[in-house]
Structure formats: structure tokens, C-alpha cells
C-alpha atoms as a PDB file:
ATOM      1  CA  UNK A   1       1.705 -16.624  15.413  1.00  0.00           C
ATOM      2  CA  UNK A   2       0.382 -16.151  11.818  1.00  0.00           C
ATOM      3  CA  UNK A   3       2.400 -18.253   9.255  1.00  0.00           C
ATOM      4  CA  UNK A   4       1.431 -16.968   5.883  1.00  0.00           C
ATOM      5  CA  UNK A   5       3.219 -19.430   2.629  1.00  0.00           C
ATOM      6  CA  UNK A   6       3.291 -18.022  -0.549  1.00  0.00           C
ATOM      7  CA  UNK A   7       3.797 -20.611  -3.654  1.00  0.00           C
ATOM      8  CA  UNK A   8       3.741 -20.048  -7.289  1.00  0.00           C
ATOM      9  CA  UNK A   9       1.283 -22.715  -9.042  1.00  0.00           C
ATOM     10  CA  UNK A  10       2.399 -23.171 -12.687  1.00  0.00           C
ATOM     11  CA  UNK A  11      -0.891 -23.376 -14.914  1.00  0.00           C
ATOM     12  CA  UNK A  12      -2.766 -24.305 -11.251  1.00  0.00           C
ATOM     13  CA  UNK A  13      -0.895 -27.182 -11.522  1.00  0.00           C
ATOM     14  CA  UNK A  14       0.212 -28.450  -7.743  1.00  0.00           C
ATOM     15  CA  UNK A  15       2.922 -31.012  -8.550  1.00  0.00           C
ATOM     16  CA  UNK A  16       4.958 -28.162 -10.502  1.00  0.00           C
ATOM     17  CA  UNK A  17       4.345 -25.772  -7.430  1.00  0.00           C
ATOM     18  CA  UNK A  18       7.473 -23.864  -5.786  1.00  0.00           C
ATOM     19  CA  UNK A  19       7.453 -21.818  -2.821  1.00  0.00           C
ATOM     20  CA  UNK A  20       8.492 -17.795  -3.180  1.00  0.00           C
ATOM     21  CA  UNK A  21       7.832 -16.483   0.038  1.00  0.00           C
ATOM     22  CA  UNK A  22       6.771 -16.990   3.975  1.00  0.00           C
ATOM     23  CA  UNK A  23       5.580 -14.261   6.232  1.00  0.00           C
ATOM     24  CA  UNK A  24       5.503 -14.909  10.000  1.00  0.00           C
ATOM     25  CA  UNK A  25       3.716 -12.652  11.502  1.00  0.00           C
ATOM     26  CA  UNK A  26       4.254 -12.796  15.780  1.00  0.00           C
ATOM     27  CA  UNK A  27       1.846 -10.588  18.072  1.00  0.00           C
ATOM     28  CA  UNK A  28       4.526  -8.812  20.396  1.00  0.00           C
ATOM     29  CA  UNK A  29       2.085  -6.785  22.706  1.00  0.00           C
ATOM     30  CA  UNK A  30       0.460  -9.901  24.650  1.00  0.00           C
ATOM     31  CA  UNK A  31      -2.602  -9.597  22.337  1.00  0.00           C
ATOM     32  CA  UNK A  32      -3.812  -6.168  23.618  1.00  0.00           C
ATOM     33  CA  UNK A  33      -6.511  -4.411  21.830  1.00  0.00           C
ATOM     34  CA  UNK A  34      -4.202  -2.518  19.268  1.00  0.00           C
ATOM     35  CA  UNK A  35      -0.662  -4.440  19.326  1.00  0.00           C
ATOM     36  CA  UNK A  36       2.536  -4.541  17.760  1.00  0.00           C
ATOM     37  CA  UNK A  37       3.955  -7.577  16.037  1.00  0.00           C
ATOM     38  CA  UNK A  38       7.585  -8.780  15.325  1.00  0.00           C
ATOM     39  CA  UNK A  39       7.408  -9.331  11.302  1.00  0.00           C
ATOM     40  CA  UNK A  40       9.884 -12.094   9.966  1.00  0.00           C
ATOM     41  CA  UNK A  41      10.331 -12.727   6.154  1.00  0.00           C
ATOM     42  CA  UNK A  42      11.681 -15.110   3.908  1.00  0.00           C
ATOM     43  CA  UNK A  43      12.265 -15.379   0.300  1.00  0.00           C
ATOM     44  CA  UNK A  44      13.301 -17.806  -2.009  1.00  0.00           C
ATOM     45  CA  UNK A  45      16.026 -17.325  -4.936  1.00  0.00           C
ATOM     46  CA  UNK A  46      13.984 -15.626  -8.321  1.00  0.00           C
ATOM     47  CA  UNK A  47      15.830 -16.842 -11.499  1.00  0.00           C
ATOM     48  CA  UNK A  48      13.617 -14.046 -13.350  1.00  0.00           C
ATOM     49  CA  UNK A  49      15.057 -11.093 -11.593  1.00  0.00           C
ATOM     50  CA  UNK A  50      18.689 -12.975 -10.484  1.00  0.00           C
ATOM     51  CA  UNK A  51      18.565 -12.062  -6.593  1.00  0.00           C
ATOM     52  CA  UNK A  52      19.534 -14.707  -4.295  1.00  0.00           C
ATOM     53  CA  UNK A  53      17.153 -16.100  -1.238  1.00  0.00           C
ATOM     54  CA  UNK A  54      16.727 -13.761   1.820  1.00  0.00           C
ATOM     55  CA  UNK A  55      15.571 -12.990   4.761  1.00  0.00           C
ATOM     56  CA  UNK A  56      14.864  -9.962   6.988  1.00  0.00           C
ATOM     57  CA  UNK A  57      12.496  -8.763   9.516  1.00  0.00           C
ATOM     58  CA  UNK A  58      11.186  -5.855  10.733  1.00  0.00           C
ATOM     59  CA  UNK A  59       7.870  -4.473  12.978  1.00  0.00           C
ATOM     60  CA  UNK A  60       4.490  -3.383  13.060  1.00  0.00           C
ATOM     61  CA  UNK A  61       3.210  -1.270  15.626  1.00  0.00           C
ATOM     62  CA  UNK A  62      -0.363  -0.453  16.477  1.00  0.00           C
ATOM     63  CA  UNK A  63      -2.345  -2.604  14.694  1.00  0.00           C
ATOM     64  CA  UNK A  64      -6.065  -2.535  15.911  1.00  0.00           C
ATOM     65  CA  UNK A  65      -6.919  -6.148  16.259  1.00  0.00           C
ATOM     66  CA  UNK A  66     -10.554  -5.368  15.530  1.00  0.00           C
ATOM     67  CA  UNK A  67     -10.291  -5.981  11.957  1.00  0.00           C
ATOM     68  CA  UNK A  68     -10.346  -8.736   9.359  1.00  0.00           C
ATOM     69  CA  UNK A  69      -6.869 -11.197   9.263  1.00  0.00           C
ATOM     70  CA  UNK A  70      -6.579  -9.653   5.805  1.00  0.00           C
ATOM     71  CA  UNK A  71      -5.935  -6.391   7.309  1.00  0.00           C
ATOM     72  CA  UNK A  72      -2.887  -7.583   9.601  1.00  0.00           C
ATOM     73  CA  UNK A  73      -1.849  -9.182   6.270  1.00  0.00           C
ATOM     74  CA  UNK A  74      -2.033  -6.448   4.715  1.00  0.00           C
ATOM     75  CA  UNK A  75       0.009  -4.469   7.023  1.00  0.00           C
ATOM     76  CA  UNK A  76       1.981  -7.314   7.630  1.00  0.00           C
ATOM     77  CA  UNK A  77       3.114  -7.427   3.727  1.00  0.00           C
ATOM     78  CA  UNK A  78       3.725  -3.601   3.752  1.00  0.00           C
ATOM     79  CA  UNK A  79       5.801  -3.848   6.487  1.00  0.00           C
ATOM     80  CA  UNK A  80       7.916  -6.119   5.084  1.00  0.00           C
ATOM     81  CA  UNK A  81       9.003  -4.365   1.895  1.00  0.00           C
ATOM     82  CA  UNK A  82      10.859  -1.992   4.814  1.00  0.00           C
ATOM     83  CA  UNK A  83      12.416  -4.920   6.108  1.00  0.00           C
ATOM     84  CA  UNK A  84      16.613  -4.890   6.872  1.00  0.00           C
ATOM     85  CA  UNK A  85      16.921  -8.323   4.501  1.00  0.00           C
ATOM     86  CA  UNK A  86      20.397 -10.905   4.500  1.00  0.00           C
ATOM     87  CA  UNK A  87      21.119 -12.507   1.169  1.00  0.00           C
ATOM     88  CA  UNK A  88      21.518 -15.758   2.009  1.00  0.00           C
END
């Protein structure tokens, strides 16, 4: 599994950081060549644009797994704005 955490850093400062998002990414084809993964999401709450937390999930399918992490990221993260979400 590929756990991907996505914070906001205020000014690069650490201490004030908050989290926004996670992306779990879960290889659901018993790592063949080109696989499909199970996609998972999670948001937190944005004041700025008043939606609540969610989450939602959602798959890729035939990802060629001969290519850079960013790629699957990539993918991954487009995926996911197709993603059936749940306000929490």
C-alpha cells in the first residue's frame, strides 16, 4: 500500500501545519505487470470553501507498473476527483 499525506505548511512553518488530505493507494491485481488498485480518499473540513470532511473511494485500472511512483500518483490523484465521497 502507498499512503500519500497531504498537509498545508503555513509560511513553511511545521508547528502551524494541518493536514488536508490522505490518499491510500492499494495494488488490487497481486502486483502484476499492469494492475489495478483500490483508491481510498480522505479529506479534512476547508473553512475557505465551507465543505465538511469526507471520504470516498474509487479505482484505477491498468496502471503499467513500469513507471515512476509519481505516475501512480498521478493517476492515483485523478482518480480520485471521480470518487463517490460521504460528508462526514
Amino acid at each position: 500500500m502507498i499512503f500519500v499525506r497531504v498537509e498545508l505548511w503555513p509560511g513553511g512553518a511545521a508547528l502551524l501545519r494541518r493536514p488536508l488530505g490522505t490518499l491510500r493507494i492499494s495494488n488490487a491485481s497481486d502486483l502484476a505487470k499492469v494492475s489495478s488498485y483500490s483508491i481510498h480518499v480522505a479529506e479534512a473540513a476547508n473553512p475557505l470553501t465551507k465543505t465538511s470532511a469526507r471520504v470516498g473511494g474509487c479505482r484505477l485500472e491498468a496502471h503499467d507498473r513500469n513507471q515512476s511512483i509519481w505516475a501512480l500518483i498521478e493517476r492515483a490523484a485523478a482518480a480520485a476527483q471521480t470518487a463517490d465521497f460521504i460528508n462526514l
